[in-house]
C-alpha atoms as a PDB file:
ATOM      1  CA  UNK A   1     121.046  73.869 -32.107  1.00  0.00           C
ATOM      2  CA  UNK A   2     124.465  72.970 -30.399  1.00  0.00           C
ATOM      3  CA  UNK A   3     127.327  70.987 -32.501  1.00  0.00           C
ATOM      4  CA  UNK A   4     129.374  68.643 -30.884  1.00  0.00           C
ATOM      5  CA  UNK A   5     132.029  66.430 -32.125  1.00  0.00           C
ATOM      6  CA  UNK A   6     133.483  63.287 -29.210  1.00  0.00           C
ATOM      7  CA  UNK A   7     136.878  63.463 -27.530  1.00  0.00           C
ATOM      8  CA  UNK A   8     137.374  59.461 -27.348  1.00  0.00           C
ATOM      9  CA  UNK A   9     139.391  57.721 -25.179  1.00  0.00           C
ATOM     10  CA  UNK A  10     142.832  56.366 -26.809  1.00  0.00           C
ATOM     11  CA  UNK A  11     142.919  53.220 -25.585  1.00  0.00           C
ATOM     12  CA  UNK A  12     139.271  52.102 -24.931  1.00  0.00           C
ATOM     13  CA  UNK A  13     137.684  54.587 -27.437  1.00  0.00           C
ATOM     14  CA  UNK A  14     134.759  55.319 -25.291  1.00  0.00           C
ATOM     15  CA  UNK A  15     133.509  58.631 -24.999  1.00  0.00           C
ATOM     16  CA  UNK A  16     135.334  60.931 -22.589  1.00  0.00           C
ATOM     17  CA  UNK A  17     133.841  64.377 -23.569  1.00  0.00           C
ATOM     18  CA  UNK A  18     132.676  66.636 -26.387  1.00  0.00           C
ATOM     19  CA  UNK A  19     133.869  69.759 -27.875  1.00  0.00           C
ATOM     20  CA  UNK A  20     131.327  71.879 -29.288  1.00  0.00           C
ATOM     21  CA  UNK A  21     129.310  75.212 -29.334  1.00  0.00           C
ATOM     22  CA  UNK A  22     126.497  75.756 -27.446  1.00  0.00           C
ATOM     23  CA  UNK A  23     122.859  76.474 -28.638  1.00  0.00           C
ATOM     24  CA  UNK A  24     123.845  80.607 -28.145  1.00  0.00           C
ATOM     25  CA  UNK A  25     127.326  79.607 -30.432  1.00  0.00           C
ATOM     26  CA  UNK A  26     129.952  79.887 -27.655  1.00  0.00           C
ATOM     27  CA  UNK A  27     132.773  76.809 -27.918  1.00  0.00           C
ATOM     28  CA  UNK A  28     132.456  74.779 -24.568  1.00  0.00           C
ATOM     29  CA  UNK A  29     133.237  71.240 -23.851  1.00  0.00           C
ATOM     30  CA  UNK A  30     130.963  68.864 -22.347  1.00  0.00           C
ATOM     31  CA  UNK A  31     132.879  66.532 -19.660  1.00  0.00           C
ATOM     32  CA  UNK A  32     131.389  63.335 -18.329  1.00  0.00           C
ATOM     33  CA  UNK A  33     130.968  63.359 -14.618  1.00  0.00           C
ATOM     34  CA  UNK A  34     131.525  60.171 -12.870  1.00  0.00           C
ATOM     35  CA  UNK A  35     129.607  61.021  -9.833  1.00  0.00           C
ATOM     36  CA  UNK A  36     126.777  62.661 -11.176  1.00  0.00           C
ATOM     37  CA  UNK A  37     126.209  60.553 -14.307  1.00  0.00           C
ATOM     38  CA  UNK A  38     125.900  63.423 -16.401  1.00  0.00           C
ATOM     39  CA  UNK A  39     127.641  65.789 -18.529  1.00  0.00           C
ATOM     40  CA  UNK A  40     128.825  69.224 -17.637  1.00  0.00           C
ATOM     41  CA  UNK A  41     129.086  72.036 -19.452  1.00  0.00           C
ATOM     42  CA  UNK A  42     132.318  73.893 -19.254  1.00  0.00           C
ATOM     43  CA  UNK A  43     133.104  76.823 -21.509  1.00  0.00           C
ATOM     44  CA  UNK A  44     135.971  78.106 -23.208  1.00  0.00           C
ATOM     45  CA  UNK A  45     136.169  81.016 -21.357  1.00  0.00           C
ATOM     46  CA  UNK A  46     136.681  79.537 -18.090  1.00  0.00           C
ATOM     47  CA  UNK A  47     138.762  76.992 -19.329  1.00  0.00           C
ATOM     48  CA  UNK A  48     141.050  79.953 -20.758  1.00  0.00           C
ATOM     49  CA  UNK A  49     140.863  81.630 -17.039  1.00  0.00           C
ATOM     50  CA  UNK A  50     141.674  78.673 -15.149  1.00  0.00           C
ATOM     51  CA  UNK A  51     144.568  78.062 -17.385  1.00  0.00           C
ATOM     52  CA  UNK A  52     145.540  81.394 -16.480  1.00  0.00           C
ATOM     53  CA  UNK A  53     145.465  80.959 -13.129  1.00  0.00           C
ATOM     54  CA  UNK A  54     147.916  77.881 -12.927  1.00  0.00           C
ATOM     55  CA  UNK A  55     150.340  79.952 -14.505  1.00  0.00           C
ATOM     56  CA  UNK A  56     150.142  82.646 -11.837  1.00  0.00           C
ATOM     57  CA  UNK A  57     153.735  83.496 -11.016  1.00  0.00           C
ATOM     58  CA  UNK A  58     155.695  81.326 -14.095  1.00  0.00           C
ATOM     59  CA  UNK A  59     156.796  84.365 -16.382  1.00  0.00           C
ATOM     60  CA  UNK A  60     158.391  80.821 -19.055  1.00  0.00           C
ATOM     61  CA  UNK A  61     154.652  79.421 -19.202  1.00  0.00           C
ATOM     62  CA  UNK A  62     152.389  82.073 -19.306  1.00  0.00           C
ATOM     63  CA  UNK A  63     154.964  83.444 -22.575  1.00  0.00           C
ATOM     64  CA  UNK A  64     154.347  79.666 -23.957  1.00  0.00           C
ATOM     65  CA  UNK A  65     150.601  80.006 -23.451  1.00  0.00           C
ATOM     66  CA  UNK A  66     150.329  83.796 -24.717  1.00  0.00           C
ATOM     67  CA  UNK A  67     152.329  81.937 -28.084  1.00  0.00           C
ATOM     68  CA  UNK A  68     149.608  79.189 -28.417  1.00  0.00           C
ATOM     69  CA  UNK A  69     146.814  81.641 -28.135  1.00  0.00           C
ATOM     70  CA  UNK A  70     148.540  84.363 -30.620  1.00  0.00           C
ATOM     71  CA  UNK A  71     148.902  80.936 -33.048  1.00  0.00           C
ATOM     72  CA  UNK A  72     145.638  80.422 -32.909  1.00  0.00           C
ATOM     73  CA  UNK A  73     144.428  83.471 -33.448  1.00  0.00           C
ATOM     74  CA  UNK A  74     146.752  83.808 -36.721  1.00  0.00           C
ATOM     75  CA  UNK A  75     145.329  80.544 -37.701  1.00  0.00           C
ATOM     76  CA  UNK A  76     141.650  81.518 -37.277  1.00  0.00           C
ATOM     77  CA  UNK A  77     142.159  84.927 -39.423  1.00  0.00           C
ATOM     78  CA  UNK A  78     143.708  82.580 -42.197  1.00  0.00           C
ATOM     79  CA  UNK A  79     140.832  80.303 -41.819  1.00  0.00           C
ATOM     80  CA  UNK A  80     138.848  83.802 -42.183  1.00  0.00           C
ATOM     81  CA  UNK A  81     140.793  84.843 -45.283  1.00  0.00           C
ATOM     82  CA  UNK A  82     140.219  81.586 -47.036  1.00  0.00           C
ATOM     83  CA  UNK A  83     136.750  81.423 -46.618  1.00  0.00           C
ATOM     84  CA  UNK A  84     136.406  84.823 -48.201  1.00  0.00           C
ATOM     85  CA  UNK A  85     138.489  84.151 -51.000  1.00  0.00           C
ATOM     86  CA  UNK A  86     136.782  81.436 -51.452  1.00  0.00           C
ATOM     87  CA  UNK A  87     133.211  83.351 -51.620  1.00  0.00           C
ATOM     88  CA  UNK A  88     134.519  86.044 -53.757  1.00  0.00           C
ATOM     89  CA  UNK A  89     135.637  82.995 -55.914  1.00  0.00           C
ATOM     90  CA  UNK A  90     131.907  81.839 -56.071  1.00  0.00           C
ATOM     91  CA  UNK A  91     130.196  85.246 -55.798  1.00  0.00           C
END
């Protein structure tokens, strides 16, 4: 079963996407199409690659993106830590 949680609008708080995991646990993000009428699926991987692509050629960015992505990744192995602590604290 997929998870989903809304990405609303600021100012008119409708719904403008989701951000979720799909029924196989990948993280992708559902984005409304206006000419369809539907939502698309978009995962994270391809939203990684295509970031990756604008940045072709702009040694300053692509150093600022590799940063964000090395943050995250130090902040998902904390979140990792934690929640073991936290089982061996309820074990």
């Amino acid at each position: 079963m997929s998870r989903s949680y809304p990405i609303n609008c600021v100012q008119t708080k409708k719904k403008l996407a989701k951000l979720g995991f799909d029924d196989h646990g990948k993280p992708v993000l559902w984005l409304w199409c206006k000419e369809d009428r539907i939502e698309h699926i978009c995962t994270f991987a391809s939203i990684l690659q295509s970031w990756r692509g604008m940045l072709v050629g702009d040694r300053a960015a692509t150093l600022a993106y590799l940063a964000l992505l090395k943050k995250a990744v130090l902040d998902i192995e904390a979140d990792l830590e934690d929640l073991q602590e936290q089982n061996e604290a309820t074990g």
